[in-house]
C-alpha atoms as a PDB file:
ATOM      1  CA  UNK A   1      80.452  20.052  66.294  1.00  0.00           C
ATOM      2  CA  UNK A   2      82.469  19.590  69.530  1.00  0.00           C
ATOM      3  CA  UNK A   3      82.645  21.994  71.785  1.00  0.00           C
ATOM      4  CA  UNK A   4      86.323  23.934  73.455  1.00  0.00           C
ATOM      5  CA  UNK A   5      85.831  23.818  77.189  1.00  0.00           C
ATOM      6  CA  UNK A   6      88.063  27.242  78.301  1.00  0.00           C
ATOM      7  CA  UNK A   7      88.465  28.289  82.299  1.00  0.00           C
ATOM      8  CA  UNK A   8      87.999  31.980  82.905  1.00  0.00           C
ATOM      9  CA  UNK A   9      87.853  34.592  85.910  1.00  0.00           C
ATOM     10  CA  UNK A  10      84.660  36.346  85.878  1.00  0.00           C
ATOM     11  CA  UNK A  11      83.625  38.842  88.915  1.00  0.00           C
ATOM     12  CA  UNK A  12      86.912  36.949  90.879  1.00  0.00           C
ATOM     13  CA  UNK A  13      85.098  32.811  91.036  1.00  0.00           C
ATOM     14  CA  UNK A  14      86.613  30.714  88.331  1.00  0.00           C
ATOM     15  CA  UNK A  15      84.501  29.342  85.877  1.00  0.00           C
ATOM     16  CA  UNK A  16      84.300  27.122  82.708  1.00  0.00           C
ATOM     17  CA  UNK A  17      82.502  28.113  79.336  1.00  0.00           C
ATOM     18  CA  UNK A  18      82.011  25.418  76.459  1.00  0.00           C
ATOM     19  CA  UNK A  19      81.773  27.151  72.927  1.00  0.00           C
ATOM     20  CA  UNK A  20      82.195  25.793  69.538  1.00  0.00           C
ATOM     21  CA  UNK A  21      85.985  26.854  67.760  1.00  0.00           C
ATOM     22  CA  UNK A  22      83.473  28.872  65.861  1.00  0.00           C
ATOM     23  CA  UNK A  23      82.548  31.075  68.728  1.00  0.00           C
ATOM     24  CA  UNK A  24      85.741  31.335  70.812  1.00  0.00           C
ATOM     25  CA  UNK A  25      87.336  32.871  67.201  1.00  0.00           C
ATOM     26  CA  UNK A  26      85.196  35.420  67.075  1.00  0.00           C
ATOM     27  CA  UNK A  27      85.445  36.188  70.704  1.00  0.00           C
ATOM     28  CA  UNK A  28      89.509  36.388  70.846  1.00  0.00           C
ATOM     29  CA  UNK A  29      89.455  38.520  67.710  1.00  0.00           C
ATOM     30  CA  UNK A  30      87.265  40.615  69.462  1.00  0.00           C
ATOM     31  CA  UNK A  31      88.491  40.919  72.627  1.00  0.00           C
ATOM     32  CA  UNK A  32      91.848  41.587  70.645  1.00  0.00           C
ATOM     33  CA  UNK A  33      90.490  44.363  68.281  1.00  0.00           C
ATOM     34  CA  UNK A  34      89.128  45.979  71.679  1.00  0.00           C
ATOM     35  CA  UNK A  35      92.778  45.786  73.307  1.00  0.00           C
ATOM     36  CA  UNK A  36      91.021  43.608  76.102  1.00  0.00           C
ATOM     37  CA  UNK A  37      91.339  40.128  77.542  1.00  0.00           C
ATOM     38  CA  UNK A  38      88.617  37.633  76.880  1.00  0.00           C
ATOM     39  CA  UNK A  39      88.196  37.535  80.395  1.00  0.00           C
ATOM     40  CA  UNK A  40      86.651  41.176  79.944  1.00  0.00           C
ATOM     41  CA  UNK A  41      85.101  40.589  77.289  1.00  0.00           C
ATOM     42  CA  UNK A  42      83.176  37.637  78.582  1.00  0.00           C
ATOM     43  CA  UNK A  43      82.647  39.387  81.891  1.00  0.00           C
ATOM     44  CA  UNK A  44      80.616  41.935  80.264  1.00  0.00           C
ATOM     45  CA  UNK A  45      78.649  39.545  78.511  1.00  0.00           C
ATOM     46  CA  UNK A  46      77.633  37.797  81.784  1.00  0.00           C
ATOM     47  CA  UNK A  47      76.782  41.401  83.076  1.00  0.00           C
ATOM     48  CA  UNK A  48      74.372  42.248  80.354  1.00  0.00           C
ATOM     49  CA  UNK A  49      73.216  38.865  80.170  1.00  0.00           C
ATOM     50  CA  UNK A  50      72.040  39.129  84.039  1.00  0.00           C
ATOM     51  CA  UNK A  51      70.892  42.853  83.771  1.00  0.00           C
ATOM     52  CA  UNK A  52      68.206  42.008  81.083  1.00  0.00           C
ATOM     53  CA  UNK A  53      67.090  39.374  82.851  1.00  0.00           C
ATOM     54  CA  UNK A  54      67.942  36.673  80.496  1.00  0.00           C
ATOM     55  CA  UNK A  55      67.733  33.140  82.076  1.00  0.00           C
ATOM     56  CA  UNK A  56      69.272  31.355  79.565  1.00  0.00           C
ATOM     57  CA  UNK A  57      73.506  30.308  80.583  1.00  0.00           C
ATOM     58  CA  UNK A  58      76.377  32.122  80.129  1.00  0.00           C
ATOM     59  CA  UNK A  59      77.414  29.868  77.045  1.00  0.00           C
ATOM     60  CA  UNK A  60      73.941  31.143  74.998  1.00  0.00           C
ATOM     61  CA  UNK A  61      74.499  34.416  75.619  1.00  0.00           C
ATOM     62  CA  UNK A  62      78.251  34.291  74.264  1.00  0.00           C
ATOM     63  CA  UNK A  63      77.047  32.474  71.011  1.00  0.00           C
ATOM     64  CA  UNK A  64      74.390  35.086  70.724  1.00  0.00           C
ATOM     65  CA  UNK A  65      76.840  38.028  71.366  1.00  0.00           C
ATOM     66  CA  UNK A  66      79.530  36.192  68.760  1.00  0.00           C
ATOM     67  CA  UNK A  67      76.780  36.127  66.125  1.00  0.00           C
ATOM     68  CA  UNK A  68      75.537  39.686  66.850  1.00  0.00           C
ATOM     69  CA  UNK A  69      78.723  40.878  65.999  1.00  0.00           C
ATOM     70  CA  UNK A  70      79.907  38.431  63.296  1.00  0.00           C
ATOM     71  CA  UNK A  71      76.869  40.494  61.718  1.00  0.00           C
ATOM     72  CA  UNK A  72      77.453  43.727  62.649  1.00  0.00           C
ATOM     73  CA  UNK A  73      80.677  42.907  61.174  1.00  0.00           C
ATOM     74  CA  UNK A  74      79.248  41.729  57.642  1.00  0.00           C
END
């Protein structure tokens, strides 16, 4: 699968994320059911990601979010 390269603003520095079309669907619809922009969205993601201590990149952590709530979702 190739991957969507997207630039966002997280905490204010400019960054890049590369997900699979699979991934960035579920995170728009999300970030649109929650009246937010992905920006937000992502931003949080990265937040929680660094709080728990995770190591792993920003990209993992969106796929793992994205699947999470594909699931919930189910």
């Amino acid at each position: 699968m190739s991957q969507i390269k997207r630039s966002l603003s997280l905490a204010g520095h400019r960054t890049s994320l590369a997900l699979e079309a699979e991934f960035w669907a579920v995170l728009d619809e999300a970030s649109a059911a929650q009246s937010r922009s992905l920006a937000s969205l992502v931003g949080e993601i990265d937040e929680e990601r660094v709080a728990s201590g995770d190591e792993g990149g920003l990209a993992s952590a969106c796929r793992v979010w994205a699947l999470r709530h594909a699931r919930s979702r189910a």
